[in-house]
C-alpha atoms as a PDB file:
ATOM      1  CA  UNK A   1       6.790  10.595 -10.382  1.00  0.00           C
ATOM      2  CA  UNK A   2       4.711  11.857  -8.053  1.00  0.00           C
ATOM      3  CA  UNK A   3       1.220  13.080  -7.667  1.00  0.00           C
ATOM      4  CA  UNK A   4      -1.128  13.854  -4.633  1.00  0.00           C
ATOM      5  CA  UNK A   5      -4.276  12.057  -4.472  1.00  0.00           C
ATOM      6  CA  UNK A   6      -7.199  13.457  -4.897  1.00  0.00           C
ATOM      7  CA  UNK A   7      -9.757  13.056  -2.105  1.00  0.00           C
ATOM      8  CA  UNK A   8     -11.869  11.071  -4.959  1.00  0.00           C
ATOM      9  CA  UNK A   9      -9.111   9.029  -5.354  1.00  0.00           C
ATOM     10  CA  UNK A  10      -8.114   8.538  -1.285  1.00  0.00           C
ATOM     11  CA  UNK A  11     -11.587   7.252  -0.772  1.00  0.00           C
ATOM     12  CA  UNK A  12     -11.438   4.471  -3.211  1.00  0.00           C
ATOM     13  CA  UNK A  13      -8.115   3.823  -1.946  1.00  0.00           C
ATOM     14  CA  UNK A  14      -9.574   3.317   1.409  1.00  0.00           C
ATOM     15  CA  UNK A  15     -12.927   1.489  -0.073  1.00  0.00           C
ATOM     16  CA  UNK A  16     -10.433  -1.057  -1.441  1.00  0.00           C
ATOM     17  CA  UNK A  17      -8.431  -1.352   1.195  1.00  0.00           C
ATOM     18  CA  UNK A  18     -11.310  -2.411   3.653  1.00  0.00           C
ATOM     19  CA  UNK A  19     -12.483  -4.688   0.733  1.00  0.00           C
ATOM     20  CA  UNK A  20      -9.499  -6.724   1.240  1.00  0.00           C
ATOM     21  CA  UNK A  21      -9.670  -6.843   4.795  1.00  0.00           C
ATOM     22  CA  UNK A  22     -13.222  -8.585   4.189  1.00  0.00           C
ATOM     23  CA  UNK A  23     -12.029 -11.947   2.663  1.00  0.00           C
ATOM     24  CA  UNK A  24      -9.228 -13.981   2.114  1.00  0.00           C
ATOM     25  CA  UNK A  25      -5.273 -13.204   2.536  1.00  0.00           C
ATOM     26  CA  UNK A  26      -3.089 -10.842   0.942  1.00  0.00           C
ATOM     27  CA  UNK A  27       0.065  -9.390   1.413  1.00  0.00           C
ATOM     28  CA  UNK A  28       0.918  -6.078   1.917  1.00  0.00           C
ATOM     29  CA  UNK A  29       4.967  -6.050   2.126  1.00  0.00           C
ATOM     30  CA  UNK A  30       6.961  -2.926   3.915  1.00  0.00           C
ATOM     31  CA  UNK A  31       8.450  -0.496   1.268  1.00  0.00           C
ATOM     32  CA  UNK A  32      10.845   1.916   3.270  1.00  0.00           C
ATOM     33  CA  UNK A  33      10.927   4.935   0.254  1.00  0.00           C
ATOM     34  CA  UNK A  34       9.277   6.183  -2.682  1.00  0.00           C
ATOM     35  CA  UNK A  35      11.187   3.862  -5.101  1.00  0.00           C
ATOM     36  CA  UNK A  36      10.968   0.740  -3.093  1.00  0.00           C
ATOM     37  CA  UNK A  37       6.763   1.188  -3.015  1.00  0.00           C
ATOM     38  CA  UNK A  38       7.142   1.978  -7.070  1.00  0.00           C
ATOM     39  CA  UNK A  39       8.625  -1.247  -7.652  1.00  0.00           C
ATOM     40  CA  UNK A  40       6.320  -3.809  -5.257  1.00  0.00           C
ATOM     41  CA  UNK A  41       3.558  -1.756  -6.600  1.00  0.00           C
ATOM     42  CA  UNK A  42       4.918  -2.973 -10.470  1.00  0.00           C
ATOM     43  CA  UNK A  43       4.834  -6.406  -8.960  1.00  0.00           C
ATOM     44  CA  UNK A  44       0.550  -6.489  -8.336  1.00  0.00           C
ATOM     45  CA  UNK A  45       0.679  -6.065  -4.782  1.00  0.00           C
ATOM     46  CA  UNK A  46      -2.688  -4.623  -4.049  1.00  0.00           C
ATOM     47  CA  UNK A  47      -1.491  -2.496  -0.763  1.00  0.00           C
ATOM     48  CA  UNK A  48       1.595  -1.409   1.453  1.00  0.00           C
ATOM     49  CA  UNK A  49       2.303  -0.539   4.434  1.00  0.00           C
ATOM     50  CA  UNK A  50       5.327   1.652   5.783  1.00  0.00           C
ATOM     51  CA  UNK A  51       7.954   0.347   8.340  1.00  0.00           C
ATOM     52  CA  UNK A  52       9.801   2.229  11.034  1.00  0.00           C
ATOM     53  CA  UNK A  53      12.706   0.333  10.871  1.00  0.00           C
ATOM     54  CA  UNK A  54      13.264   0.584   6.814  1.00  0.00           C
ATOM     55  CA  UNK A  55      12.140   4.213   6.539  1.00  0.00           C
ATOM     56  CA  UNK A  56      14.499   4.817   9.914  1.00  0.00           C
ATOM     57  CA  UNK A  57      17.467   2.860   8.445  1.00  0.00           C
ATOM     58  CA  UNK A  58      17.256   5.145   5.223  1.00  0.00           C
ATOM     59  CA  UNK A  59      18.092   8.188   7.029  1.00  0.00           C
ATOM     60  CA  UNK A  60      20.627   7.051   9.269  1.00  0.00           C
ATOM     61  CA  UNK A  61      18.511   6.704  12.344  1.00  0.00           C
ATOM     62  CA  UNK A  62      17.138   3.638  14.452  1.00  0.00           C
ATOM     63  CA  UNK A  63      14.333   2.154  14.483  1.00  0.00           C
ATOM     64  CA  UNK A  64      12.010   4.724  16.545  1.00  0.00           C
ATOM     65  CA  UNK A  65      14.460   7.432  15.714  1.00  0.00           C
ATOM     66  CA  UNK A  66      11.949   9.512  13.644  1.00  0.00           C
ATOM     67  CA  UNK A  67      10.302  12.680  15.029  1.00  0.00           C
ATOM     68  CA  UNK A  68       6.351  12.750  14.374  1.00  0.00           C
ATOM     69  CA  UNK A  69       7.531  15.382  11.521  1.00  0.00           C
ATOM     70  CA  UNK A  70       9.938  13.312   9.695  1.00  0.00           C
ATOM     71  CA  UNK A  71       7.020  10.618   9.822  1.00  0.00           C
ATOM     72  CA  UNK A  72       4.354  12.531   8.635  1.00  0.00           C
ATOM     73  CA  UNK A  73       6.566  13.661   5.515  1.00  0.00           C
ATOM     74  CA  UNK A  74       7.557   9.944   4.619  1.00  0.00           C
ATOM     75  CA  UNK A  75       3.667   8.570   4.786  1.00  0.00           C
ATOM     76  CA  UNK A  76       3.187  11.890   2.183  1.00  0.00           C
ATOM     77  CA  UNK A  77       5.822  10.366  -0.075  1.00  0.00           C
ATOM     78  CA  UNK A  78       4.341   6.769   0.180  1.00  0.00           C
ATOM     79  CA  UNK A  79       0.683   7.955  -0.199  1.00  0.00           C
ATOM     80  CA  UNK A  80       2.118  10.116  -3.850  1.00  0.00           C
ATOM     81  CA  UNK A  81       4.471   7.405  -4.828  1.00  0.00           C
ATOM     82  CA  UNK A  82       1.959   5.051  -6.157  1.00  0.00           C
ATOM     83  CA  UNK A  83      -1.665   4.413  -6.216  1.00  0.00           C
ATOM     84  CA  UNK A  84      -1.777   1.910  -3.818  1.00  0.00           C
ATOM     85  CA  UNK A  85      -3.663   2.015  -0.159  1.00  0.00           C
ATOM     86  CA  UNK A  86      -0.961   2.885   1.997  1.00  0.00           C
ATOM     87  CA  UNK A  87      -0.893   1.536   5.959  1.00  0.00           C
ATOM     88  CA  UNK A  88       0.933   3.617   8.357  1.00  0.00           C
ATOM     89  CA  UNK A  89       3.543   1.942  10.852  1.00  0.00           C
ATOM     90  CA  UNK A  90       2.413   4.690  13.762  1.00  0.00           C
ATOM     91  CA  UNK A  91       4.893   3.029  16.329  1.00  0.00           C
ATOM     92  CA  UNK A  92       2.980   4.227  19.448  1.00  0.00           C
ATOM     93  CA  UNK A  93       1.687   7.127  18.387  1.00  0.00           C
ATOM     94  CA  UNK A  94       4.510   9.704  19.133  1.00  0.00           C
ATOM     95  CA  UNK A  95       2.668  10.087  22.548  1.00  0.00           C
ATOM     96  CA  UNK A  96       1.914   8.330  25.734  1.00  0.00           C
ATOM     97  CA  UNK A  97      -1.620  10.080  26.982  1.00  0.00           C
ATOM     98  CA  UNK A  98      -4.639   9.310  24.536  1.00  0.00           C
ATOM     99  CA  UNK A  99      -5.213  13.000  23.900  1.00  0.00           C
ATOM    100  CA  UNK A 100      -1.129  13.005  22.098  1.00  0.00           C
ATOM    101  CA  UNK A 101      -2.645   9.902  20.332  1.00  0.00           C
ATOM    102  CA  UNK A 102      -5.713  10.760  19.354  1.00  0.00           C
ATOM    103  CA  UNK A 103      -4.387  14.191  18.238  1.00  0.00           C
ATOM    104  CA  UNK A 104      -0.991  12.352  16.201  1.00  0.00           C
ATOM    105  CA  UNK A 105      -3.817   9.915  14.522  1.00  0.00           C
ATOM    106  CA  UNK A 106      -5.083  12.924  13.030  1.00  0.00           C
ATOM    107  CA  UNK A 107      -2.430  14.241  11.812  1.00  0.00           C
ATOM    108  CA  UNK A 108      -1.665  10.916  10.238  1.00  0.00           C
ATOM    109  CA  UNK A 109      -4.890  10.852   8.166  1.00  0.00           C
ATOM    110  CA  UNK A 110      -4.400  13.874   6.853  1.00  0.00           C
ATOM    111  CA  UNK A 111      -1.255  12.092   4.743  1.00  0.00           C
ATOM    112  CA  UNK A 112      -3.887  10.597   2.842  1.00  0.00           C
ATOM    113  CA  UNK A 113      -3.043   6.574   4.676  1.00  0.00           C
ATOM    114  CA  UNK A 114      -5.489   3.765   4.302  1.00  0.00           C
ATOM    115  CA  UNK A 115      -4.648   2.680   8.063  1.00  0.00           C
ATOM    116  CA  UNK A 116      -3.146   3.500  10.759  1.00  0.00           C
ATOM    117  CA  UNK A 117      -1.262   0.655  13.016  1.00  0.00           C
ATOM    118  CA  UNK A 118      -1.187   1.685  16.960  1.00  0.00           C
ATOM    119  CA  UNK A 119       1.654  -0.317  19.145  1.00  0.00           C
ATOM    120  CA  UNK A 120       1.138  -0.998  22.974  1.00  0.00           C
ATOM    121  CA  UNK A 121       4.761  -0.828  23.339  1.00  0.00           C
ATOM    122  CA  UNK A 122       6.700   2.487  25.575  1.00  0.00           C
ATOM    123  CA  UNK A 123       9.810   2.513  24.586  1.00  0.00           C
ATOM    124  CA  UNK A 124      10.787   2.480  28.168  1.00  0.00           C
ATOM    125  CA  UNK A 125      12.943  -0.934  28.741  1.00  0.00           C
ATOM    126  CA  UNK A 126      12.191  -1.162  32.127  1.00  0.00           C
ATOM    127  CA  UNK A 127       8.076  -0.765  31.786  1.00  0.00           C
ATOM    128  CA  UNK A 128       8.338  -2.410  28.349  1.00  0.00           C
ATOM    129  CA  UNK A 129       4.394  -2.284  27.575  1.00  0.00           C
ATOM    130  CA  UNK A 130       1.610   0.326  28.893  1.00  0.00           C
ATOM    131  CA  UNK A 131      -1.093  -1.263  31.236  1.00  0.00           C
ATOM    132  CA  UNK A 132      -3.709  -2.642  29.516  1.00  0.00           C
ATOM    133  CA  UNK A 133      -6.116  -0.144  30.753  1.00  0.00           C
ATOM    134  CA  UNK A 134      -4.076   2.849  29.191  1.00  0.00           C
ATOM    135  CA  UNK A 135      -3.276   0.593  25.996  1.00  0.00           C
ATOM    136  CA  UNK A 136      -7.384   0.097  25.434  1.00  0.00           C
ATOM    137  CA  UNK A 137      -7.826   4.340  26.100  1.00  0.00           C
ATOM    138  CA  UNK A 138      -5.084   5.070  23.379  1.00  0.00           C
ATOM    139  CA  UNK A 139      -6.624   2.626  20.575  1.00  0.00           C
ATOM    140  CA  UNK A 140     -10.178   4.374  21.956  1.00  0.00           C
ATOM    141  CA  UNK A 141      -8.716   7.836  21.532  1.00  0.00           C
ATOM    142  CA  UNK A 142      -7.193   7.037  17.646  1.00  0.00           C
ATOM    143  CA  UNK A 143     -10.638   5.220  17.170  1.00  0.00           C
ATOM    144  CA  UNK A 144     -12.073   8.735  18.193  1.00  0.00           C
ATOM    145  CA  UNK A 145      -9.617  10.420  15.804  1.00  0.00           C
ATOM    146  CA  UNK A 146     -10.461   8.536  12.638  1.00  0.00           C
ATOM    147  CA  UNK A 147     -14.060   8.821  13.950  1.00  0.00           C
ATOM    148  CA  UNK A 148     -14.278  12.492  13.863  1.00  0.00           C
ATOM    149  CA  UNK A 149     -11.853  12.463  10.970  1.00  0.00           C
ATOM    150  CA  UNK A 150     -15.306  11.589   8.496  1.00  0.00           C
ATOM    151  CA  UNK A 151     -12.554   9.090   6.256  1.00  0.00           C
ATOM    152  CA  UNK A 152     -12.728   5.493   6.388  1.00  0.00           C
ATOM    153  CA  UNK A 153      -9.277   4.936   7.709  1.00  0.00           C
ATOM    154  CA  UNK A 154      -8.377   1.415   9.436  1.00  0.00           C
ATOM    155  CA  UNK A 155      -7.418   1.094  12.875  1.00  0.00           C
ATOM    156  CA  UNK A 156      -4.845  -1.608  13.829  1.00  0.00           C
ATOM    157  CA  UNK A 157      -4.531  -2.597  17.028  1.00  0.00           C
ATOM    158  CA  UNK A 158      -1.156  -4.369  18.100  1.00  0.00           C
ATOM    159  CA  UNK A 159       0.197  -6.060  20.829  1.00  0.00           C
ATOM    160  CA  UNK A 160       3.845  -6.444  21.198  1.00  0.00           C
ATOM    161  CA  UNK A 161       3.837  -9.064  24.175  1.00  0.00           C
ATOM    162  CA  UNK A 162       6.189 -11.546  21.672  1.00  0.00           C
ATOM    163  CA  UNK A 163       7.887  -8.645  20.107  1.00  0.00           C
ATOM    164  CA  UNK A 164       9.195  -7.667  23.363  1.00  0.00           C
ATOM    165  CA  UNK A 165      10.380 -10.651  24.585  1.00  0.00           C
ATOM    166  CA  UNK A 166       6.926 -11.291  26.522  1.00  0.00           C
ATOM    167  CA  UNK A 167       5.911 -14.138  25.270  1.00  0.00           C
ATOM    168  CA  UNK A 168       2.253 -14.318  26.902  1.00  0.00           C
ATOM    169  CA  UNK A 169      -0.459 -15.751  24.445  1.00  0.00           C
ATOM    170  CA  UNK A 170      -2.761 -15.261  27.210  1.00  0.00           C
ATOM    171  CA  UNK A 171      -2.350 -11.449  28.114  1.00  0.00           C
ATOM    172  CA  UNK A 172      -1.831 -11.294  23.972  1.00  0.00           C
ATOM    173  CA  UNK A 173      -5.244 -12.431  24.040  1.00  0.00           C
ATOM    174  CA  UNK A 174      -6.765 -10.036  26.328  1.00  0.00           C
ATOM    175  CA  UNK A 175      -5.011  -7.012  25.075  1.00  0.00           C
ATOM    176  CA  UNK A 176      -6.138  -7.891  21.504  1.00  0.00           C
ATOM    177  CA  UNK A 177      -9.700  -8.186  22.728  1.00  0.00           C
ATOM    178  CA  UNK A 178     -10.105  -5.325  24.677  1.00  0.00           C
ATOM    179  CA  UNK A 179      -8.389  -3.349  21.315  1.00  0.00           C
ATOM    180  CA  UNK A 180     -11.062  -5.194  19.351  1.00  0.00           C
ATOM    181  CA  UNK A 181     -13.904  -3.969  21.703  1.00  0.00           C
ATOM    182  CA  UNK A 182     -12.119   0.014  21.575  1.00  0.00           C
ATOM    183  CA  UNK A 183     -12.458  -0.047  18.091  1.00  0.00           C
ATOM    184  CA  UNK A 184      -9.529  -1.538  15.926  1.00  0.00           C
ATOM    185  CA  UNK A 185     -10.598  -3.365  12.783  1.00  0.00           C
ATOM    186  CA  UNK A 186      -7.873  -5.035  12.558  1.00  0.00           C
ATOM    187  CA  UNK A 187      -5.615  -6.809  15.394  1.00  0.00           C
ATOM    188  CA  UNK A 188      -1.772  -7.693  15.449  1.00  0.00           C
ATOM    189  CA  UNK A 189       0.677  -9.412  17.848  1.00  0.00           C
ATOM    190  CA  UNK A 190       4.286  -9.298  15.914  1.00  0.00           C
ATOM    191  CA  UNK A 191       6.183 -12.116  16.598  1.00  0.00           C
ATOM    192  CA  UNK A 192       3.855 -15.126  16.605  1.00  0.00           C
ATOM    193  CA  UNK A 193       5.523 -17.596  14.812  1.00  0.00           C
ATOM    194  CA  UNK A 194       3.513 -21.858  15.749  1.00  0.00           C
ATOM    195  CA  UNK A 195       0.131 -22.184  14.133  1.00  0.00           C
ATOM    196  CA  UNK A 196      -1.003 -22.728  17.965  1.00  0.00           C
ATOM    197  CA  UNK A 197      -0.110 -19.056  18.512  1.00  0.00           C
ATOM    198  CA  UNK A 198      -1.814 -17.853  15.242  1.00  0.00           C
ATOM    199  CA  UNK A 199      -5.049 -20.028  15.504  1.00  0.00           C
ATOM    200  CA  UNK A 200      -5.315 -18.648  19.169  1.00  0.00           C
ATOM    201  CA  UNK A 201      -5.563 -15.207  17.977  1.00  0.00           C
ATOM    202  CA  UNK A 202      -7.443 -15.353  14.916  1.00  0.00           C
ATOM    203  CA  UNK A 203     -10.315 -17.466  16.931  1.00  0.00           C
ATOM    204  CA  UNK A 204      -9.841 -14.910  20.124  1.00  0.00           C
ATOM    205  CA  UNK A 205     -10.899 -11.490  17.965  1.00  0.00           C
ATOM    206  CA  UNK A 206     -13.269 -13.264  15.270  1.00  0.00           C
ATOM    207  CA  UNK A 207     -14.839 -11.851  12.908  1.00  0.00           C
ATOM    208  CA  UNK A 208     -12.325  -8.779  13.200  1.00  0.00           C
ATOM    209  CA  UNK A 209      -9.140  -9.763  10.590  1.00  0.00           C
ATOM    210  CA  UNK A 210      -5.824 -10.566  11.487  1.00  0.00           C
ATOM    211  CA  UNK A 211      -2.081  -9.325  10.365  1.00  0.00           C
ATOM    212  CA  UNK A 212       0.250 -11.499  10.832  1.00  0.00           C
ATOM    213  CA  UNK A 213       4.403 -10.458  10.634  1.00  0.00           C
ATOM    214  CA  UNK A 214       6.427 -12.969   8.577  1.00  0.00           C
ATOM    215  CA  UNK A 215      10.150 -11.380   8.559  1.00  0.00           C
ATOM    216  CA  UNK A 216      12.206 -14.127   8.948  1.00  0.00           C
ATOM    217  CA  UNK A 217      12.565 -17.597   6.815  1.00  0.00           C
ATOM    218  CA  UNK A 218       9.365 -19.948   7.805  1.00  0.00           C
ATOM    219  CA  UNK A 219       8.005 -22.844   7.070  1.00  0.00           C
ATOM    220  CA  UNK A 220       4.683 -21.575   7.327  1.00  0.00           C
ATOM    221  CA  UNK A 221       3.168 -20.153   3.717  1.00  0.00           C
ATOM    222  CA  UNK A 222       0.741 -17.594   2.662  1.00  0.00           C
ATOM    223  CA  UNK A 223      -1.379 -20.893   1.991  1.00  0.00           C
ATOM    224  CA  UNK A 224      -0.674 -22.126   5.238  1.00  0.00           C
ATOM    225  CA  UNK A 225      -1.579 -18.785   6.956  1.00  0.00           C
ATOM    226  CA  UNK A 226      -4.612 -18.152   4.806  1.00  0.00           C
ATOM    227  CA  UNK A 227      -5.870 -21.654   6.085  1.00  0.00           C
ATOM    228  CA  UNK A 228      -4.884 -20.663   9.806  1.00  0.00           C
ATOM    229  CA  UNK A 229      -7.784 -17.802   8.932  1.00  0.00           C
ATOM    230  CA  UNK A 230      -5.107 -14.970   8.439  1.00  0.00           C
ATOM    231  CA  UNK A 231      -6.150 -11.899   6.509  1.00  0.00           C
ATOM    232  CA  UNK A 232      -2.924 -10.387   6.128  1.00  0.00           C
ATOM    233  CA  UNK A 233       0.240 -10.896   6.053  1.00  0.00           C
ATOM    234  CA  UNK A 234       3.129  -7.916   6.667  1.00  0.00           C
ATOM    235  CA  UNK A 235       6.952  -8.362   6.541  1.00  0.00           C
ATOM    236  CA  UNK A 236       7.884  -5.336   8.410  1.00  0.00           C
ATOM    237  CA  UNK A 237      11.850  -4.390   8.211  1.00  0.00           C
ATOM    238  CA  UNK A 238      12.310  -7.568   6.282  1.00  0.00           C
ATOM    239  CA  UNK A 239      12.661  -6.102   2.850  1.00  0.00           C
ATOM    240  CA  UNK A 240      15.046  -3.244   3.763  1.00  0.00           C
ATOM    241  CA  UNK A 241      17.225  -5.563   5.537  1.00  0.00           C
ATOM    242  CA  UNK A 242      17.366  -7.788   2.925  1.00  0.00           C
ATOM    243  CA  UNK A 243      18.133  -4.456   0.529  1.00  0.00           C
ATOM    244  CA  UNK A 244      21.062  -3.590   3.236  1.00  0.00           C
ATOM    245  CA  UNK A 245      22.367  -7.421   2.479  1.00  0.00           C
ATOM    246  CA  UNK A 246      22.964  -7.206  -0.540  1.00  0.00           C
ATOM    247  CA  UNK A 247      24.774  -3.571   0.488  1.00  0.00           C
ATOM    248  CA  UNK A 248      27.179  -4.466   2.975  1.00  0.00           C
ATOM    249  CA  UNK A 249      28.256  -7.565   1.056  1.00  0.00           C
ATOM    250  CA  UNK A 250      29.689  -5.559  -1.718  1.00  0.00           C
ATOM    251  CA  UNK A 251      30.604  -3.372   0.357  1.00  0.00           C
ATOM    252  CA  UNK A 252      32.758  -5.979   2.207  1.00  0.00           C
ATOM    253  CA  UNK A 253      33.859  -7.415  -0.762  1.00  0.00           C
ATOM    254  CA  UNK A 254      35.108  -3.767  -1.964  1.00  0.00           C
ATOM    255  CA  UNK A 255      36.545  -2.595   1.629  1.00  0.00           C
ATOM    256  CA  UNK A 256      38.406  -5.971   2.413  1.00  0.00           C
ATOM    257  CA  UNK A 257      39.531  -7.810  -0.534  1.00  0.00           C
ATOM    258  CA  UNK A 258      39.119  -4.786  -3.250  1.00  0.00           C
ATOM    259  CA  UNK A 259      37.078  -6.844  -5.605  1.00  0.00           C
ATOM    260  CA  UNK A 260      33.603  -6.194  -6.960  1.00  0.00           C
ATOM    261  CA  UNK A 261      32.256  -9.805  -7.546  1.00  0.00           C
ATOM    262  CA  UNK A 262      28.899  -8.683  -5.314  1.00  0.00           C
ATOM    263  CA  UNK A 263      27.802  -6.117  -8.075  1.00  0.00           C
ATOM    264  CA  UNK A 264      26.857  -9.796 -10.142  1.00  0.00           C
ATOM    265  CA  UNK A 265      23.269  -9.501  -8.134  1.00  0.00           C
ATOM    266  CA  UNK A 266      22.759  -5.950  -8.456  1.00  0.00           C
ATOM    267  CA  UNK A 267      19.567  -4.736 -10.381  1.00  0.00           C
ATOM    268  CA  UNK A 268      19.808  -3.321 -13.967  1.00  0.00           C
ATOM    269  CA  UNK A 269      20.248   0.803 -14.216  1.00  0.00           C
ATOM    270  CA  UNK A 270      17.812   0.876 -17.291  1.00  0.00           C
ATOM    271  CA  UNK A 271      15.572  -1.532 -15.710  1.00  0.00           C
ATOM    272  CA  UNK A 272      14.850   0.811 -12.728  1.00  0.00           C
ATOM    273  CA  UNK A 273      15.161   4.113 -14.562  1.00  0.00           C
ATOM    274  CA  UNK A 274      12.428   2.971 -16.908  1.00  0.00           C
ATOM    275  CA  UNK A 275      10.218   1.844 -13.843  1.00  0.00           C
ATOM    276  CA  UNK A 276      10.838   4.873 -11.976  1.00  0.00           C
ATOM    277  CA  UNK A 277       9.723   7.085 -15.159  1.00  0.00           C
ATOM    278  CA  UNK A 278       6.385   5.046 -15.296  1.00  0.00           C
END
């Protein structure tokens, strides 16, 4: 089922979704379609957020391999699949000037998101991350967006040093500043994985929250990270690779040995029919 929002019902979506960025730690896992976001939404998560990867996967593209169209559609289906606050994995914005930002950003809260995430990262390999100065002008230009936009949509600001093999807590640090200082309510550097890193950038952007990606096994716990002064905690891709796990091993099973032992796992057909009736 699904139902558009009324704009009633989009502003308490986005009241409550800046609520939770105001204390504590929650989660807000990656749903990559319209049935994956009905089910964690059945489970009490209080938000979601999309992910490029999943939603990319699910149409037999890679990761980045959405047009600004294709996007804009999915965050629709998210936004009417449940009535959860909905964050929007922007990737960079479809654009490199600030003006293609700021003018993509509006576009995007027009789906009806909660918040919109904004990535420092090119796309070009061999200039992996935009100057800093140019990185600051395109959070300020979707800051201008939402601004002139009248809803109260969250800006993330991320910095994909560590995601892109960069591994500089120091120009981490300065990037997520200066994205603080532009206007992002929220900062995010992907890939941080020693408290050292975390407590570095929760203390470097305070009071502003912090999300925090947690896609691969850890040691570190949503207590741990909560204590560490974390306000959220993402998994990205993590869920819709762990959905195509479960895919190509019974797959494999069923291409190379003809057998059908990795259907024991699989979820119940009246179990998911009923929730997806709901």
């Amino acid at each position: 089922m699904h139902i558009t929002p009324t704009p009633d019902q989009l502003r308490a979506r986005r009241a409550a979704f800046r609520q939770l960025h105001a204390a504590g730690c929650f989660l807000i896992p990656n749903p990559w379609d319209a049935g994956s976001a009905r089910y964690l939404a059945s489970l009490g998560f209080q938000a979601l957020a999309s992910t490029s990867s999943g939603a990319a996967w699910a149409r037999g593209q890679p990761d980045g391999g959405m047009p600004l169209a294709q996007v804009l559609d999915h965050l629709r289906e998210l936004v009417a699949a449940t009535e959860l606050p909905v964050n929007a994995d922007f990737e960079k914005g479809f654009a490199d000037a600030p003006e293609g930002v700021a003018r993509n950003v509006a576009l995007a809260v027009d789906t009806g998101i909660s918040g919109v995430s904004i990535e420092d990262s090119t796309g070009d390999p061999d200039a992996p991350q935009f100057e800093i100065g140019l990185a600051v002008e395109r959070v300020r230009a979707a800051r201008a967006a939402i601004d002139a936009s009248g809803q109260d949509v969250l800006l993330i600001g991320r910095a994909e040093n560590f995601f892109l093999g960069r591994p500089d807590l120091d120009d981490t640090l300065r990037r997520l500043q200066a994205y603080a200082e532009a206007g992002a309510d929220c900062l995010y550097a992907p890939g941080l994985t020693t408290h050292a890193q975390i407590r570095a950038v929760v203390q470097a952007v305070a009071p502003k929250p912090v999300n925090v990606l947690m896609g691969r096994p850890s040691e570190l716990t949503l207590a741990d990270l909560a204590a560490l002064g974390i306000r959220r905690v993402s998994v990205g891709g993590a869920l819709a690779r762990a959905a195509w796990g479960g895919l190509q091993r019974a797959a494999d099973l069923l291409a190379r040995a003809g057998r059908f032992d990795g259907f024991a796992d699989a979820a119940d057909h009246r179990a998911l029919n009923q929730l997806m009736g709901d």
